[in-house]
C-alpha atoms as a PDB file:
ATOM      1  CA  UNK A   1       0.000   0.000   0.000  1.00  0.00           C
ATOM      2  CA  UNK A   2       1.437   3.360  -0.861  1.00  0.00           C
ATOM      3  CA  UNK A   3       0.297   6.475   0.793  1.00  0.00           C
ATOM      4  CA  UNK A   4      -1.071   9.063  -0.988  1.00  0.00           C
ATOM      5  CA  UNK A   5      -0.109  11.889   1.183  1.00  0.00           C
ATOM      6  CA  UNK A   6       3.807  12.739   1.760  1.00  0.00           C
ATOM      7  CA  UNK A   7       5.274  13.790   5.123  1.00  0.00           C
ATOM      8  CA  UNK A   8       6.389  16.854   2.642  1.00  0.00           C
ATOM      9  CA  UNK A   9       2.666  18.030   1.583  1.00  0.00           C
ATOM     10  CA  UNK A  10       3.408  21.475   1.119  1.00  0.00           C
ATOM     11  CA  UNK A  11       1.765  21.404  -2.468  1.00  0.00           C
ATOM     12  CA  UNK A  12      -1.357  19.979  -1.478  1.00  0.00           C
ATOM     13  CA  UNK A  13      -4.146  21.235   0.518  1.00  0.00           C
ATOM     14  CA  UNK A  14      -7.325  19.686   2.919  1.00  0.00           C
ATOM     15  CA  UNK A  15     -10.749  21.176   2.921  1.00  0.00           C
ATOM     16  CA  UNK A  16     -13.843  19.953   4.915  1.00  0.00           C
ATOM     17  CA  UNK A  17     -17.054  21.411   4.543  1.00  0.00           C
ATOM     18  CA  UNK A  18     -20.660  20.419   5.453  1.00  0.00           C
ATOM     19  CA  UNK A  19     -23.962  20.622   3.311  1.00  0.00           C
ATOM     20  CA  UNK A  20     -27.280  19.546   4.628  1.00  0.00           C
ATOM     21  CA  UNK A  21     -29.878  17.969   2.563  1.00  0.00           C
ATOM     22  CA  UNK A  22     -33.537  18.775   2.930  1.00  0.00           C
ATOM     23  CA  UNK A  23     -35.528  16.381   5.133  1.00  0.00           C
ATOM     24  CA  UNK A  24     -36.535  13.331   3.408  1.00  0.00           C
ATOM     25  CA  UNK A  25     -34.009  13.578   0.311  1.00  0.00           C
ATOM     26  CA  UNK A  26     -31.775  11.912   1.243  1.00  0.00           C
ATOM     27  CA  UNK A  27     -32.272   8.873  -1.080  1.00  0.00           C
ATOM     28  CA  UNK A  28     -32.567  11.734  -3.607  1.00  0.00           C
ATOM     29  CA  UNK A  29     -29.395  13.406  -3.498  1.00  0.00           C
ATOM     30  CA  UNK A  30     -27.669   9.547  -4.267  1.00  0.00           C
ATOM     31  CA  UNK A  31     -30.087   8.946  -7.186  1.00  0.00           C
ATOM     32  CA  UNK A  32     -28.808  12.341  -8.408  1.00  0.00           C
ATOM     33  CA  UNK A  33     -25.298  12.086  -6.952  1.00  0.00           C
ATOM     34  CA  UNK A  34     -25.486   8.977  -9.205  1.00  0.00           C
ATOM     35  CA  UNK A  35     -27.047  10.735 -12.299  1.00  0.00           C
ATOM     36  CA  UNK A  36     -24.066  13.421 -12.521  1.00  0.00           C
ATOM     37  CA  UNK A  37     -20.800  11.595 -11.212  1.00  0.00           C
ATOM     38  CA  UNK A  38     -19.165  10.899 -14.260  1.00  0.00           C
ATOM     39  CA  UNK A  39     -19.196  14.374 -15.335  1.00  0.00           C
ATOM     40  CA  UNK A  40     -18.504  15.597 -11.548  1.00  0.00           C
ATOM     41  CA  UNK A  41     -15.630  13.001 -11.255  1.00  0.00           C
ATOM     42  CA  UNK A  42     -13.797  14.739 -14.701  1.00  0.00           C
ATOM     43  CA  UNK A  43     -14.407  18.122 -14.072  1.00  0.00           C
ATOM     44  CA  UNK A  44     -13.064  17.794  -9.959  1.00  0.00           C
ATOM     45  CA  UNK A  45      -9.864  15.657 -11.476  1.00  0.00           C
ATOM     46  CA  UNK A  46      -9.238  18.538 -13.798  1.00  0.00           C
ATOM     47  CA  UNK A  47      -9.238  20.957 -10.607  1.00  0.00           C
ATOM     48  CA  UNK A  48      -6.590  19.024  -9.008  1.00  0.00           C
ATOM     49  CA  UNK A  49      -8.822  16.920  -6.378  1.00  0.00           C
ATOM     50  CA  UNK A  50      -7.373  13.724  -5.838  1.00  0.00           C
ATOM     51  CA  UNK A  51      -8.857  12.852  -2.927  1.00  0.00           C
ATOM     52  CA  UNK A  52     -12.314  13.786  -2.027  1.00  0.00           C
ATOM     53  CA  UNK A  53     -15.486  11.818   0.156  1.00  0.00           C
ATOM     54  CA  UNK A  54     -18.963  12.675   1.040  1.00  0.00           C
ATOM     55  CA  UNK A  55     -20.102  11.109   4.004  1.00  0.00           C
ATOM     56  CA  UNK A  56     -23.544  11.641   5.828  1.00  0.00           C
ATOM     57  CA  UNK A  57     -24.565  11.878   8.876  1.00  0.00           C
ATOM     58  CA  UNK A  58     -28.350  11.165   9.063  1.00  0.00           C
ATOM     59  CA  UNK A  59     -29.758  12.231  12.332  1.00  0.00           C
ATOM     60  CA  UNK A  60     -28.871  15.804  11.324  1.00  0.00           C
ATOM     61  CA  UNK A  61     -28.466  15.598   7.536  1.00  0.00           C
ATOM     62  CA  UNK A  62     -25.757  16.699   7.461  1.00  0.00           C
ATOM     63  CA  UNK A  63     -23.208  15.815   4.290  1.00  0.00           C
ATOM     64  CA  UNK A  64     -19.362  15.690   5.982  1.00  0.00           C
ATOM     65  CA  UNK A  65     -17.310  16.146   2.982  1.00  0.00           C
ATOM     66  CA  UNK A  66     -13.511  15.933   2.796  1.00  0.00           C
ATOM     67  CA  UNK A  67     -11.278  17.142   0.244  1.00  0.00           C
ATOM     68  CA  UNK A  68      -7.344  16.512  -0.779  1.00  0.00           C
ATOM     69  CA  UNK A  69      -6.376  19.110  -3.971  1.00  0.00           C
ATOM     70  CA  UNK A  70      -3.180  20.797  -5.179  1.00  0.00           C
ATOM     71  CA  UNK A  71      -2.498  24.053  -3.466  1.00  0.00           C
ATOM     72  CA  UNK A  72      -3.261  26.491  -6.089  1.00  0.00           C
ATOM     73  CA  UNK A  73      -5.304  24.824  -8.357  1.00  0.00           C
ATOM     74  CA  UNK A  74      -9.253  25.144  -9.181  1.00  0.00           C
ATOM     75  CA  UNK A  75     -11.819  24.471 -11.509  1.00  0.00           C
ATOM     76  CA  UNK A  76     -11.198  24.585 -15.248  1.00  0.00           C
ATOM     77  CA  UNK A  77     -14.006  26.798 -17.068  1.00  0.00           C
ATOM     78  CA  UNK A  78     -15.929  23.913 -18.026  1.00  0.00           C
ATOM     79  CA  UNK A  79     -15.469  22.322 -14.267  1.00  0.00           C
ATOM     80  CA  UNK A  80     -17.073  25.747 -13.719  1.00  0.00           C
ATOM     81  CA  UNK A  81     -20.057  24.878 -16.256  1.00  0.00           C
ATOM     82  CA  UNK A  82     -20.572  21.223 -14.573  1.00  0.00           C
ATOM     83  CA  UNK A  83     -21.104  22.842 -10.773  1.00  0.00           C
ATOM     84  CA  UNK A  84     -23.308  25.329 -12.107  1.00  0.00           C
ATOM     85  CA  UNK A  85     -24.919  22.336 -13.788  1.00  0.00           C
ATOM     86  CA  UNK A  86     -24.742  20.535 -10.310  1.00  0.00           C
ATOM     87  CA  UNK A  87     -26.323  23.454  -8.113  1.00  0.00           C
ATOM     88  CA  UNK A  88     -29.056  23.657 -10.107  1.00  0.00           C
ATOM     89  CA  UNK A  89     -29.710  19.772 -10.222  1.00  0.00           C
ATOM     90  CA  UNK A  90     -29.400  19.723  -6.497  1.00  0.00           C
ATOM     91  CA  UNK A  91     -31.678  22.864  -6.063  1.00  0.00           C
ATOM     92  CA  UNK A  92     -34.595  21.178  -4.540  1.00  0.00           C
ATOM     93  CA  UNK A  93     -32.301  18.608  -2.604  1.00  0.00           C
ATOM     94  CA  UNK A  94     -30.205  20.424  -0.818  1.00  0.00           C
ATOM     95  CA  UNK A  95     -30.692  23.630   1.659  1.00  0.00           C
ATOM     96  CA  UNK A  96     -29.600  26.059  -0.173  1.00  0.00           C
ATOM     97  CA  UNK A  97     -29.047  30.126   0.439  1.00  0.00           C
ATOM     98  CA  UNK A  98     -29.654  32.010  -2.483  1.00  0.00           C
ATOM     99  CA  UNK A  99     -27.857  29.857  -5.494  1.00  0.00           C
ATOM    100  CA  UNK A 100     -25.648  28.207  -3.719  1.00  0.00           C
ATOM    101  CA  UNK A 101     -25.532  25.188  -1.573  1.00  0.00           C
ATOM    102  CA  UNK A 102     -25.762  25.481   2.479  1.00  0.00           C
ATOM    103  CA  UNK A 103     -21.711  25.320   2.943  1.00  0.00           C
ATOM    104  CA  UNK A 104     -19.969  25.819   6.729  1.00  0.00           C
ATOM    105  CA  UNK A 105     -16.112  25.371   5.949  1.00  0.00           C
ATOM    106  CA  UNK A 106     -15.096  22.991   8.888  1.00  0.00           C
ATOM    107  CA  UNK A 107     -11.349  23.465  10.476  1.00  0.00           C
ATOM    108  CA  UNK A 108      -9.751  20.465  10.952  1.00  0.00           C
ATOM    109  CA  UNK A 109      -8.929  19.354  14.593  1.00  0.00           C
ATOM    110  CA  UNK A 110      -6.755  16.707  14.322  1.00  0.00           C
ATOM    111  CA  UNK A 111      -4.463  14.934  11.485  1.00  0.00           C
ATOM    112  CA  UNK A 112      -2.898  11.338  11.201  1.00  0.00           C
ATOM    113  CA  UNK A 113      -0.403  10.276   8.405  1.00  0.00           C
ATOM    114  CA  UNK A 114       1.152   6.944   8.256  1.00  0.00           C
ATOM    115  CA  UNK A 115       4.853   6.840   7.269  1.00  0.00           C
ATOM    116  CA  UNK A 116       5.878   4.166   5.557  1.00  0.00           C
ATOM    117  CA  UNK A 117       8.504   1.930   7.266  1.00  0.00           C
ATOM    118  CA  UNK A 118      12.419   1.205   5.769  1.00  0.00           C
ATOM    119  CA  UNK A 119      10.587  -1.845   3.780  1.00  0.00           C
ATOM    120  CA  UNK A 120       7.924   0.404   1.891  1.00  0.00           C
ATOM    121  CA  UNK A 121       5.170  -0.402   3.807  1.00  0.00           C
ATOM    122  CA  UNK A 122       2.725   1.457   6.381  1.00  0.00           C
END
């Protein structure tokens, strides 16, 4: 297993962030999730994101969703096309303020990365 992070990661950056969909959509948001990926999954690549996960948390719903990108990178112009595309799809799904997804940036409280040992492995 190789790790994807460095102990040098000084050219890549970690976001979290939470969304929150609307009460009973949840089984919604995957159908659509679903509907859109491969375009989402290109046009996220192209902005440098090589790591990213969307987990929820149902009691609240609340979507946790964690983010690994190159410092200084962001969307292309057509990544830029496929979110509009996205936040429009997701209108009715998510709780949104004005255009735009519900977002609260979350600060990370604590970090692990494995090292990998003389042999090459974690």
């Amino acid at each position: 297993m190789t790790a994807l992070i460095a102990a040098d990661d000084s050219e890549l950056e970690t976001f979290g962030f939470a969304l929150r969909v609307r009460e009973g959509k949840e089984a919604e948001y995957l159908r659509r999730h679903d509907e859109l990926w491969a375009e989402m999954k290109t046009a996220l690549l192209a902005a440098g994101i090589l790591h990213y996960e969307i987990w929820l948390h149902a009691p609240t719903r609340l979507l946790f969703a964690h983010q690994i990108r190159r410092r200084g990178q962001g969307p292309t112009p057509e990544g830029e096309a496929v979110m509009a595309r996205w936040r429009v799809h997701m209108a009715d799904v998510l709780e949104m303020e004005g255009d735009f997804p519900y977002r609260e940036t979350l600060s990370r409280q604590f970090r692990l990365i494995a090292q990998p040992s003389a042999k090459g492995s974690l």
